[in-house]
C-alpha atoms as a PDB file:
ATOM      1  CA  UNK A   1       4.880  25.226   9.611  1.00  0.00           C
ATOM      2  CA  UNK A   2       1.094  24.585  10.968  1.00  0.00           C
ATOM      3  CA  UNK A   3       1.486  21.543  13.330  1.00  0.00           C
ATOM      4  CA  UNK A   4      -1.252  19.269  11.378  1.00  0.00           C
ATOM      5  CA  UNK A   5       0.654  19.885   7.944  1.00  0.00           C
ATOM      6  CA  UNK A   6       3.914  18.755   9.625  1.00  0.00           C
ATOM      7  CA  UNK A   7       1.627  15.610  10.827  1.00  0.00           C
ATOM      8  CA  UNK A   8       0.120  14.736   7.509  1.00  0.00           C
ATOM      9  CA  UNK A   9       3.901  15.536   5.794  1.00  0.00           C
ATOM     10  CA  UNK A  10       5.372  12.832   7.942  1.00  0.00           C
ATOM     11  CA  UNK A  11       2.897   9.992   8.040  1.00  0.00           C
ATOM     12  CA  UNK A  12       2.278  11.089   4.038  1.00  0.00           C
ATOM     13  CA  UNK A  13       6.266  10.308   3.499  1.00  0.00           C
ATOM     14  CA  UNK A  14       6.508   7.105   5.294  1.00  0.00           C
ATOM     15  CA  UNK A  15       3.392   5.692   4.381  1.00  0.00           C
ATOM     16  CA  UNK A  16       4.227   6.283   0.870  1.00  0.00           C
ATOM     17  CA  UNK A  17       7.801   5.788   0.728  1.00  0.00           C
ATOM     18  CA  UNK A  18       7.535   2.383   2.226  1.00  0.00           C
ATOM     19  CA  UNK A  19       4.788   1.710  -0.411  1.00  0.00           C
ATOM     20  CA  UNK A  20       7.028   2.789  -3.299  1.00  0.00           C
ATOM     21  CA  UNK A  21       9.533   0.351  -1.818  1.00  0.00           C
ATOM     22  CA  UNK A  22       7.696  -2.479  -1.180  1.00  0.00           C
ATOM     23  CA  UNK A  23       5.962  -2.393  -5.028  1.00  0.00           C
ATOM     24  CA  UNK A  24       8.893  -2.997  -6.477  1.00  0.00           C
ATOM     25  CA  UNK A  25       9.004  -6.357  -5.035  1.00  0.00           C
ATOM     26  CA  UNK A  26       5.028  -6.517  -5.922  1.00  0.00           C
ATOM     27  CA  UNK A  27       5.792  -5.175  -9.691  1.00  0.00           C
ATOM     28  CA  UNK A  28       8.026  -7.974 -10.033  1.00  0.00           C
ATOM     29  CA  UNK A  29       5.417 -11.010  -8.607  1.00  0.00           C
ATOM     30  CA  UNK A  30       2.612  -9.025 -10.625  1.00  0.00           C
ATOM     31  CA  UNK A  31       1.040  -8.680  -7.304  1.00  0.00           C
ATOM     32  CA  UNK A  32       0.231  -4.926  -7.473  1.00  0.00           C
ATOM     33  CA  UNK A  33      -3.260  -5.419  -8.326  1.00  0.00           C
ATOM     34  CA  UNK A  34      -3.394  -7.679  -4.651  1.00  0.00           C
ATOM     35  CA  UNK A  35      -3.302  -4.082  -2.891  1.00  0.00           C
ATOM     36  CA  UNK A  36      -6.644  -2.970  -3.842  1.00  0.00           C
ATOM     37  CA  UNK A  37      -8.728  -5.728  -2.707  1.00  0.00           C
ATOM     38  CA  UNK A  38      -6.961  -5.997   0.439  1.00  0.00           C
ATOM     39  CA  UNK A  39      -7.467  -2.247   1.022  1.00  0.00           C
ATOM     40  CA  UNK A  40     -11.452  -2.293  -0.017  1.00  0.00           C
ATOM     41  CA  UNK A  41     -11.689  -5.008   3.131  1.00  0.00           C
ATOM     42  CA  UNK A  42     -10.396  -1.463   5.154  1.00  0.00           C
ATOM     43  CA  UNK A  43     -13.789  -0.586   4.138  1.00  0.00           C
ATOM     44  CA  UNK A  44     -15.771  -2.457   7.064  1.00  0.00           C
ATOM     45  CA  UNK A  45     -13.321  -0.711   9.400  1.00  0.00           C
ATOM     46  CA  UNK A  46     -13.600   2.559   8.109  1.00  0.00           C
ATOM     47  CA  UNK A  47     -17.300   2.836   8.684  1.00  0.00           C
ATOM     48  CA  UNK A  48     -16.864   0.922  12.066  1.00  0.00           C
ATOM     49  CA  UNK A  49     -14.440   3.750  12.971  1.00  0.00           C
ATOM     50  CA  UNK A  50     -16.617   6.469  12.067  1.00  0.00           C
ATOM     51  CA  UNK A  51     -19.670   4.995  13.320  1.00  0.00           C
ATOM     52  CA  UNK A  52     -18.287   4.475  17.004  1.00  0.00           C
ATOM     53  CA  UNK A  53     -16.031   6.990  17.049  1.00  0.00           C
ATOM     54  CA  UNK A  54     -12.139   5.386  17.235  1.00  0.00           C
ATOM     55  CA  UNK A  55      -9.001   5.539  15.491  1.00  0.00           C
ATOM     56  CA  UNK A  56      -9.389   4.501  11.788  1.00  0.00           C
ATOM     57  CA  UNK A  57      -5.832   2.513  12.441  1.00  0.00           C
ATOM     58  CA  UNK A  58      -8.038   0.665  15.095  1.00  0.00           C
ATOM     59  CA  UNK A  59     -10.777  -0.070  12.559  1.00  0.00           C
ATOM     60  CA  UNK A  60      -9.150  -1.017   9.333  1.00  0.00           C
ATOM     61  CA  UNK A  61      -6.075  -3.113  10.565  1.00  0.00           C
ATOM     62  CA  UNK A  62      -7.892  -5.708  11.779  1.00  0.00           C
ATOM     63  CA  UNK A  63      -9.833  -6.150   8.695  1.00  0.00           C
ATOM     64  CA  UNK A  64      -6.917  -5.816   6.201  1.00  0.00           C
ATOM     65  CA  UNK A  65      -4.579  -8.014   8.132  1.00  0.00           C
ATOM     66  CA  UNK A  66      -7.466 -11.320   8.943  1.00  0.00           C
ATOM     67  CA  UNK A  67      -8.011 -10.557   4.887  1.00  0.00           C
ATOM     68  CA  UNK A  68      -3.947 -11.111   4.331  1.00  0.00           C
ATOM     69  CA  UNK A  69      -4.110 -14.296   6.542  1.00  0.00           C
ATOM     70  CA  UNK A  70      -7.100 -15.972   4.258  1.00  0.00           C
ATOM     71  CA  UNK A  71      -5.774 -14.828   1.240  1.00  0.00           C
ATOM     72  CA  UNK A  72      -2.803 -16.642   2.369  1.00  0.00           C
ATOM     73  CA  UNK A  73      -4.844 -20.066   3.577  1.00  0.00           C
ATOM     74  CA  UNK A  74      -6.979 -19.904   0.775  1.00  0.00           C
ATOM     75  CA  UNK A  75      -3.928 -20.321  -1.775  1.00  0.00           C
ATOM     76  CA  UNK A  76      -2.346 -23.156   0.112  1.00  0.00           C
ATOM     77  CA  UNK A  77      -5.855 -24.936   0.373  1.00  0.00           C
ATOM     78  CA  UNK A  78      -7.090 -24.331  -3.047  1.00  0.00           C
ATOM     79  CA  UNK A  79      -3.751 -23.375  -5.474  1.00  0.00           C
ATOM     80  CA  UNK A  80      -6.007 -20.582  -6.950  1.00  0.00           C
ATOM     81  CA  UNK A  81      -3.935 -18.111  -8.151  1.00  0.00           C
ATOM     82  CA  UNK A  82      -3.954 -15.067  -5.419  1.00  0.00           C
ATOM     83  CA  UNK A  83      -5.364 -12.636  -7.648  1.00  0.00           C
ATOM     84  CA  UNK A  84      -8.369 -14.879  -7.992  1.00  0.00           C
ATOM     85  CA  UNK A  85      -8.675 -15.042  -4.187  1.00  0.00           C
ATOM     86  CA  UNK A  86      -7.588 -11.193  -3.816  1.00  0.00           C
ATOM     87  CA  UNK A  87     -10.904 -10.243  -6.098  1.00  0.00           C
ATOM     88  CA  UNK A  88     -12.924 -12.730  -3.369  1.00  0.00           C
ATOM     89  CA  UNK A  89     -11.405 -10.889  -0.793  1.00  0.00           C
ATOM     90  CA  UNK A  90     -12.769  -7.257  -2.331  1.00  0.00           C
ATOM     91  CA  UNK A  91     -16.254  -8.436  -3.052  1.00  0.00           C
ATOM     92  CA  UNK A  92     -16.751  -9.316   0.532  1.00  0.00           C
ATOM     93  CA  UNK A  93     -15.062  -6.215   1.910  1.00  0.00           C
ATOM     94  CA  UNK A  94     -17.006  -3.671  -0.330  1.00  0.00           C
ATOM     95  CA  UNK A  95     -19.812  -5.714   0.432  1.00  0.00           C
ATOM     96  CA  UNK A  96     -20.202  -5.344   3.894  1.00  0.00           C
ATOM     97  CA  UNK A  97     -18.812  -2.334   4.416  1.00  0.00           C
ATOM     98  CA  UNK A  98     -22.357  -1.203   2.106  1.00  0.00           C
ATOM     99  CA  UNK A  99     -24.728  -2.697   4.385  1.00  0.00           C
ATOM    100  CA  UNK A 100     -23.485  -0.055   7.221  1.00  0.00           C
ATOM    101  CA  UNK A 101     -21.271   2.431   6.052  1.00  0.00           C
ATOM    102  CA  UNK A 102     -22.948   5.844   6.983  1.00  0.00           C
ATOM    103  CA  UNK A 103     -22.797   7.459   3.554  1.00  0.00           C
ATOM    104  CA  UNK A 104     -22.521  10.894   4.593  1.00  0.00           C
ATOM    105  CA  UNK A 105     -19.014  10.023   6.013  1.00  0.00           C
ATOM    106  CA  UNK A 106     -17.862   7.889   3.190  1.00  0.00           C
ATOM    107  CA  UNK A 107     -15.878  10.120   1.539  1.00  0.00           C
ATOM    108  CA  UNK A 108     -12.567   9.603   4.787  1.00  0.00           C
ATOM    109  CA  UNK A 109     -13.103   5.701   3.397  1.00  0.00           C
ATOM    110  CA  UNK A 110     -12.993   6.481  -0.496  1.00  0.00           C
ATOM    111  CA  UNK A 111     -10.565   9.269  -0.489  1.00  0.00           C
ATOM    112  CA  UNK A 112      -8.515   8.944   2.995  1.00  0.00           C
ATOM    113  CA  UNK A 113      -7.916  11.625   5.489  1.00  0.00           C
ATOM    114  CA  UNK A 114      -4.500  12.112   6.218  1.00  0.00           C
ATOM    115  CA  UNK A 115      -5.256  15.693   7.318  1.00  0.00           C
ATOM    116  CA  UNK A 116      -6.873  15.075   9.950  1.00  0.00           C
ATOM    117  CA  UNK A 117      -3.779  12.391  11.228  1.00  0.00           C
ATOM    118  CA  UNK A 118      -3.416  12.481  14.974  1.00  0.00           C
ATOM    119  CA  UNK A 119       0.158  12.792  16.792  1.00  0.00           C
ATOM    120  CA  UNK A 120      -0.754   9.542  18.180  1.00  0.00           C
ATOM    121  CA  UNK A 121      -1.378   8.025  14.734  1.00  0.00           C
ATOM    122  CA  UNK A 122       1.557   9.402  13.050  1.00  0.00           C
ATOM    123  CA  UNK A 123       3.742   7.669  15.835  1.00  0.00           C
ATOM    124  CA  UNK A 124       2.368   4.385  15.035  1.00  0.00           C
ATOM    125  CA  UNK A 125       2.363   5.313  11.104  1.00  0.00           C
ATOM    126  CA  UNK A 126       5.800   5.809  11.722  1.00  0.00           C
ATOM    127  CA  UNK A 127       7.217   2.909  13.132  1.00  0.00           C
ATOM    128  CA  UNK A 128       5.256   0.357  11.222  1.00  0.00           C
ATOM    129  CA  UNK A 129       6.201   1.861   8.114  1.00  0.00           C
ATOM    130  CA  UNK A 130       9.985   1.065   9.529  1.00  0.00           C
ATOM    131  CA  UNK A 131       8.940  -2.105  10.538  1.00  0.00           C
ATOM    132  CA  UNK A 132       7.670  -3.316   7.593  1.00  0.00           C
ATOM    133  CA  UNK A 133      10.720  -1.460   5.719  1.00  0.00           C
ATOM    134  CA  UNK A 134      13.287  -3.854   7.203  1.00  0.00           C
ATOM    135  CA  UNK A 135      11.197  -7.288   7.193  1.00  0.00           C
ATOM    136  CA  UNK A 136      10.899  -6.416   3.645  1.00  0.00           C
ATOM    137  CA  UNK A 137      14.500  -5.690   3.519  1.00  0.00           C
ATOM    138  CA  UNK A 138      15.252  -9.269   5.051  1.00  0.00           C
ATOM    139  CA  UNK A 139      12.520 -10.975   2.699  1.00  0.00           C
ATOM    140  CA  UNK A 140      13.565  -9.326  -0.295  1.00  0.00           C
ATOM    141  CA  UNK A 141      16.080 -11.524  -2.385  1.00  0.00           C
ATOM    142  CA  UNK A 142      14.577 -14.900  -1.116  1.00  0.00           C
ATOM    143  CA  UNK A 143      10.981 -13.385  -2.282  1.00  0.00           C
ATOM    144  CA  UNK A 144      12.889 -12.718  -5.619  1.00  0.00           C
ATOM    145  CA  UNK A 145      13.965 -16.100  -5.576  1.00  0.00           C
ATOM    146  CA  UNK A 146      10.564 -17.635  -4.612  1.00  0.00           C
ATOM    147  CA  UNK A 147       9.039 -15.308  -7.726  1.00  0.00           C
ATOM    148  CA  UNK A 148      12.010 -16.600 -10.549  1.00  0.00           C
ATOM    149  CA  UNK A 149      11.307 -20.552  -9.293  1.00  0.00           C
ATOM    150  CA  UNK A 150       9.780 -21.389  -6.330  1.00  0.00           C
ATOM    151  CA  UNK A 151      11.199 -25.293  -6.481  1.00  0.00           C
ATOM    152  CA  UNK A 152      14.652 -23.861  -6.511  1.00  0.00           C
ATOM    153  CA  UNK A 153      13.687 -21.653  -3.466  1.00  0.00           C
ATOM    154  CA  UNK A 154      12.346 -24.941  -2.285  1.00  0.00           C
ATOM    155  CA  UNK A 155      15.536 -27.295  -2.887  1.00  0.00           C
ATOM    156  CA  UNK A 156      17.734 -24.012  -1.356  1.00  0.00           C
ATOM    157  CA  UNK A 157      15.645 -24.527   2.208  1.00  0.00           C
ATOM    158  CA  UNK A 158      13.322 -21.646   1.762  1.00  0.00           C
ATOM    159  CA  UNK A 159      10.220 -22.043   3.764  1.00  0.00           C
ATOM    160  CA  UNK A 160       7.951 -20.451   1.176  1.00  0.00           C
ATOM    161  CA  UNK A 161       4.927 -20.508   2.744  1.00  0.00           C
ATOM    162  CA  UNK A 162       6.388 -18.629   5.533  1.00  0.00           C
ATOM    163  CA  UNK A 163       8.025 -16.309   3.372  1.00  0.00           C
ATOM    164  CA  UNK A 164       4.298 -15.478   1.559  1.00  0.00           C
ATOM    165  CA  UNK A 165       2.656 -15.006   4.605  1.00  0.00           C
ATOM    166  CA  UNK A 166       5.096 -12.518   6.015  1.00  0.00           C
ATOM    167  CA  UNK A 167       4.724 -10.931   2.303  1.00  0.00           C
ATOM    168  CA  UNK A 168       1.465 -10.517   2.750  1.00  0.00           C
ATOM    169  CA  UNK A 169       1.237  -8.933   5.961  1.00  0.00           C
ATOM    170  CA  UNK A 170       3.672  -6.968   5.089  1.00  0.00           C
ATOM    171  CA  UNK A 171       1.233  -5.797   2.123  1.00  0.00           C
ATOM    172  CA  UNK A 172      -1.738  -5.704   4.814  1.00  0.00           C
ATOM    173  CA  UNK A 173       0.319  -3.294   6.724  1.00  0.00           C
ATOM    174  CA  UNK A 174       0.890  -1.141   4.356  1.00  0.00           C
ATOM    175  CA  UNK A 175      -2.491  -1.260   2.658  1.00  0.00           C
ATOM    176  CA  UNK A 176      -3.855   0.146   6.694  1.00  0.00           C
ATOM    177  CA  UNK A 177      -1.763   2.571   6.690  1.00  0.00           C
ATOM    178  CA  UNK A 178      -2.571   3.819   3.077  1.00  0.00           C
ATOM    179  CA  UNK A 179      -6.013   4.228   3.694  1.00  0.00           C
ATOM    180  CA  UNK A 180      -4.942   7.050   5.834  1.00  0.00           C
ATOM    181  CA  UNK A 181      -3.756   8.892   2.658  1.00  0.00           C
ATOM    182  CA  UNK A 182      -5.461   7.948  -0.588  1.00  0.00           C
ATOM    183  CA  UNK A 183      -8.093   5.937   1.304  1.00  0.00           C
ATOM    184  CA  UNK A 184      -9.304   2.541   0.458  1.00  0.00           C
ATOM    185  CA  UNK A 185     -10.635   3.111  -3.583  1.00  0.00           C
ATOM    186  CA  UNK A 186      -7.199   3.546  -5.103  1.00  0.00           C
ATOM    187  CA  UNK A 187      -4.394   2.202  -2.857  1.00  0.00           C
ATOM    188  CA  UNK A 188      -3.320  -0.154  -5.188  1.00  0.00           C
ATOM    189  CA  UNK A 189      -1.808   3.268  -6.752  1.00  0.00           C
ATOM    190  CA  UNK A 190       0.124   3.968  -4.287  1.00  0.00           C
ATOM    191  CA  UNK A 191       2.310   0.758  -4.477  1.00  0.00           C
ATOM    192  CA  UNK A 192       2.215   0.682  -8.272  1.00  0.00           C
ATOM    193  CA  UNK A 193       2.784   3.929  -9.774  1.00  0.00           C
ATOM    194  CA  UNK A 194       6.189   4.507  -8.035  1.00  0.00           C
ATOM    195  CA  UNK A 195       7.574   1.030  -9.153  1.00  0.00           C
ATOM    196  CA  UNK A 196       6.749   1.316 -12.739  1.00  0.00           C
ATOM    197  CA  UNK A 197       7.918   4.827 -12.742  1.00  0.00           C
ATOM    198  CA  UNK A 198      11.368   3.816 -11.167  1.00  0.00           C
ATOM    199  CA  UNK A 199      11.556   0.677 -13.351  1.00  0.00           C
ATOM    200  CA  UNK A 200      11.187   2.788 -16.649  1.00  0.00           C
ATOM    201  CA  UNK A 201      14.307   4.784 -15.093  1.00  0.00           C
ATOM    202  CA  UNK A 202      16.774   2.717 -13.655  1.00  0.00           C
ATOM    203  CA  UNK A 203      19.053   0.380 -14.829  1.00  0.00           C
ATOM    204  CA  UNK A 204      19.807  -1.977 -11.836  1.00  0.00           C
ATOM    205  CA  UNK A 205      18.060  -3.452  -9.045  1.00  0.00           C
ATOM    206  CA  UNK A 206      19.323  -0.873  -6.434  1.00  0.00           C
ATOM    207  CA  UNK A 207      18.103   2.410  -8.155  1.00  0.00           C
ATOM    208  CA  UNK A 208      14.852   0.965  -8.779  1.00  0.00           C
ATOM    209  CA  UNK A 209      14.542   0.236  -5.423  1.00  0.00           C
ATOM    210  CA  UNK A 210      15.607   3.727  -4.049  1.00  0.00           C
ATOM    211  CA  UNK A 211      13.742   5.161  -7.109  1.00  0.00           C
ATOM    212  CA  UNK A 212      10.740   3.580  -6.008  1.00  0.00           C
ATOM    213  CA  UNK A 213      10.691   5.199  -2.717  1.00  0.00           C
ATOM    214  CA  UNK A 214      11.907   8.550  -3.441  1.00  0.00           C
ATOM    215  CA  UNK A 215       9.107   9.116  -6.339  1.00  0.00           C
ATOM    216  CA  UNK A 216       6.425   7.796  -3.827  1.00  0.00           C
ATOM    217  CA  UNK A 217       7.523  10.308  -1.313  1.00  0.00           C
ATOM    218  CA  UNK A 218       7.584  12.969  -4.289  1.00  0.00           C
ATOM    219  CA  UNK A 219       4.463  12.382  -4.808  1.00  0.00           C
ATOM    220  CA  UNK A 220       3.016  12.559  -1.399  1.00  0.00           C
ATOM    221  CA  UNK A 221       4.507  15.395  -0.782  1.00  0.00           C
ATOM    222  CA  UNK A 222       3.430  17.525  -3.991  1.00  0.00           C
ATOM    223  CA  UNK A 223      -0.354  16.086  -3.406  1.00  0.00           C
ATOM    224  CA  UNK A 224      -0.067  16.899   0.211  1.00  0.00           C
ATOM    225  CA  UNK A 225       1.106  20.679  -1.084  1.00  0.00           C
ATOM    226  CA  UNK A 226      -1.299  21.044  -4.014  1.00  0.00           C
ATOM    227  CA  UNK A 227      -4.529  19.623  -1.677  1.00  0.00           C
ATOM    228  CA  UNK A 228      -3.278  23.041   0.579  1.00  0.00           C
ATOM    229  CA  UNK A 229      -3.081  25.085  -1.578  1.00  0.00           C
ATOM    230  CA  UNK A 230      -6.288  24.074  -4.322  1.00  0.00           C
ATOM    231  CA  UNK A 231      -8.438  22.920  -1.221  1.00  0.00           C
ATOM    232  CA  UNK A 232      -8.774  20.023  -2.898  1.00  0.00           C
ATOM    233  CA  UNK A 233      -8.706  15.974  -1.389  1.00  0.00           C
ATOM    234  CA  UNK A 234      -5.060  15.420  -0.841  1.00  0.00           C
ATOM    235  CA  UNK A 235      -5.458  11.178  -1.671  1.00  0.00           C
ATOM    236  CA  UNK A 236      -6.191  12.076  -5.318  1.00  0.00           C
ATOM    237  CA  UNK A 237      -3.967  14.373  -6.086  1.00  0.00           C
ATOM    238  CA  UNK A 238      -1.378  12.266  -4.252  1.00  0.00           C
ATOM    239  CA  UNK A 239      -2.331   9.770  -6.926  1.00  0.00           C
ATOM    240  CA  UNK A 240      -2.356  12.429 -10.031  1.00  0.00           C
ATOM    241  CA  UNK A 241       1.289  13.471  -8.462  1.00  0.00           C
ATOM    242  CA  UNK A 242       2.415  10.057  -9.287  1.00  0.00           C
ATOM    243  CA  UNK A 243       1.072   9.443 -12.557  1.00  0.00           C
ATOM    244  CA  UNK A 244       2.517  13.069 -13.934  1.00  0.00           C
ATOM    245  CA  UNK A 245       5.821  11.286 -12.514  1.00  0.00           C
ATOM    246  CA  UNK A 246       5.066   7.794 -14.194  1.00  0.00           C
ATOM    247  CA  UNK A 247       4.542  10.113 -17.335  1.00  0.00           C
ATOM    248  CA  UNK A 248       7.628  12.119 -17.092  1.00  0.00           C
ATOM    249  CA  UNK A 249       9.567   8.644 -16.297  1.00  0.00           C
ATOM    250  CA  UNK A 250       8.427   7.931 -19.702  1.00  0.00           C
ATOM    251  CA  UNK A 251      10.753  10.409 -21.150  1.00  0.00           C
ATOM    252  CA  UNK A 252      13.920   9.372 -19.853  1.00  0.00           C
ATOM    253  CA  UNK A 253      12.994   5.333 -19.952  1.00  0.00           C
ATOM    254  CA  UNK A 254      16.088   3.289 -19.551  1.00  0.00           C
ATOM    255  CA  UNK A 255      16.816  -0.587 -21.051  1.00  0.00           C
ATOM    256  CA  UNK A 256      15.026  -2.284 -18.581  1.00  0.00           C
ATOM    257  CA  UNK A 257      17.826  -4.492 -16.052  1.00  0.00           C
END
C-alpha cells in the first residue's frame, strides 16, 4: 500500500469514526446543525494556512476552538438558543475568510485535503481523535441527562455549564480535524449522517453508538477508495458514501429505542 493512502486511510478512520460517535450525542441535543458553522470559522484558517504556508491543523484550530468558547459565553450571557448563536458564528467565519482567501486555493478549504495529510498530521489526528473519544465517553450520560432536563442535572450536582463547554470543544475538535477530510462546506455531514443512519438501525443505546462509528468509518473508507480510483475529491464522495448508507439504513429501520 502507497505510504500517503495508508496516511489519508488512518487520519480518514479516526477523524470520522470519532465524528460518527460523537453525533449521536449531537442527534440527540439536535445540535448537528452546530457543526457547520463552527467548521465555516475553519475558513479564516484555511486561507491563513495556505497563504503563509503552515499546517492547516495550525490554521483552523485556533479559529474553530475561540468560535466554541463564544458560542459557549454567548449562550450563558444572552440564553439565545445555540443554533441562533452557531449561525452568528458562520456569518463571521465565511465572512472573513472572503476578504482574503486566495481563490485559486479554495478548493483544500471547501472540499478538504486529506490526501495530501502529513505523517506529522496524522499523529496529531490520531490522538486527538482518542482524546476527544474518551472525554466524550466520560461526558456522555450526564450530557444525556443535561439534554432530557437540565434542572434535574442541576439538583443531581451537575455543573452544566462545565459540562457544555467541554461539549463544545469537544465538537471544535472534531470540526478541525474534519476539515482535513470533507473540508469546511459540509462537515456538519460528517457528524450527522452516521447517527441517523445508526439510529434508523439499532434498537438500544449501545448499537447506536457503535453503529455510529463503524458507518462513519465505512464511509471514509469507501470515499477514500472511490476518490482513488474515479480521481475524484475524496471529501464528497466521503459524504455520498454516507448518504448511500443513510439510504440503505432505511431498509432495515428498526423501532426507534
Amino acid at each position: 500500500m502507497p505510504y500517503q493512502l495508508f496516511l489519508t486511510l488512518i487520519s480518514g478512520i479516526f477523524i470520522s469514526g470519532v465524528a460518527g460517535y460523537l453525533g449521536t450525542l449531537m442527534l440527540s441535543k439536535k445540535m448537528s446543525v452546530v457543526a457547520g458553522p463552527l467548521a465555516h470559522l475553519a475558513f479564516p484558517g484555511v486561507a491563513l494556512a495556505l497563504i503563509f504556508g503552515f499546517s492547516l491543523s495550525l490554521g483552523v484550530a485556533p479559529f474553530v476552538i475561540i468560535g466554541a468558547i463564544l458560542i459557549w459565553l454567548l449562550e450563558e450571557k444572552t440564553k439565545l438558543p445555540m443554533e441562533n448563536l452557531a449561525a452568528i458564528i458562520f456569518a463571521a467565519g465565511v465572512g472573513s475568510a472572503l476578504l482574503f482567501l486566495p481563490i485559486g486555493k479554495a478548493e483544500e478549504a471547501l472540499v478538504g485535503s486529506i490526501e495530501k495529510i502529513t505523517y506529522r498530521e496524522t499523529i496529531l489526528v490520531v490522538v486527538f481523535s482518542l482524546f476527544v473519544f474518551y472525554v466524550v465517553k466520560q461526558l456522555y450520560q450526564k450530557m444525556m441527562l443535561i439534554n432530557v432536563h437540565e434542572d434535574l442535572a442541576v439538583v443531581e450536582g451537575i455543573n452544566v455549564k462545565l459540562y457544555n463547554l467541554l461539549y463544545l470543544l469537544s465538537i471544535a475538535i472534531v470540526v478541525a480535524s474534519g476539515v482535513y477530510l470533507v473540508g469546511g462546506l459540509i462537515t456538519a455531514a460528517l457528524v450527522a449522517i452516521p447517527a441517523a443512519s445508526a439510529r434508523n438501525i439499532s434498537n438500544d443505546l449501545r448499537s447506536y453508538k457503535i453503529w455510529a462509528l463503524v458507518l462513519g468509518i465505512v464511509s471514509a473508507v469507501a470515499g477514500i477508495f472511490l476518490a482513488r480510483f474515479f480521481q475524484l475529491p475524496t471529501g464528497p464522495l466521503v459524504i455520498v458514501s454516507s448518504v448511500v448508507l443513510f439510504l440503505i439504513s432505511i431498509i432495515f429501520r428498526k423501532q426507534s429505542f
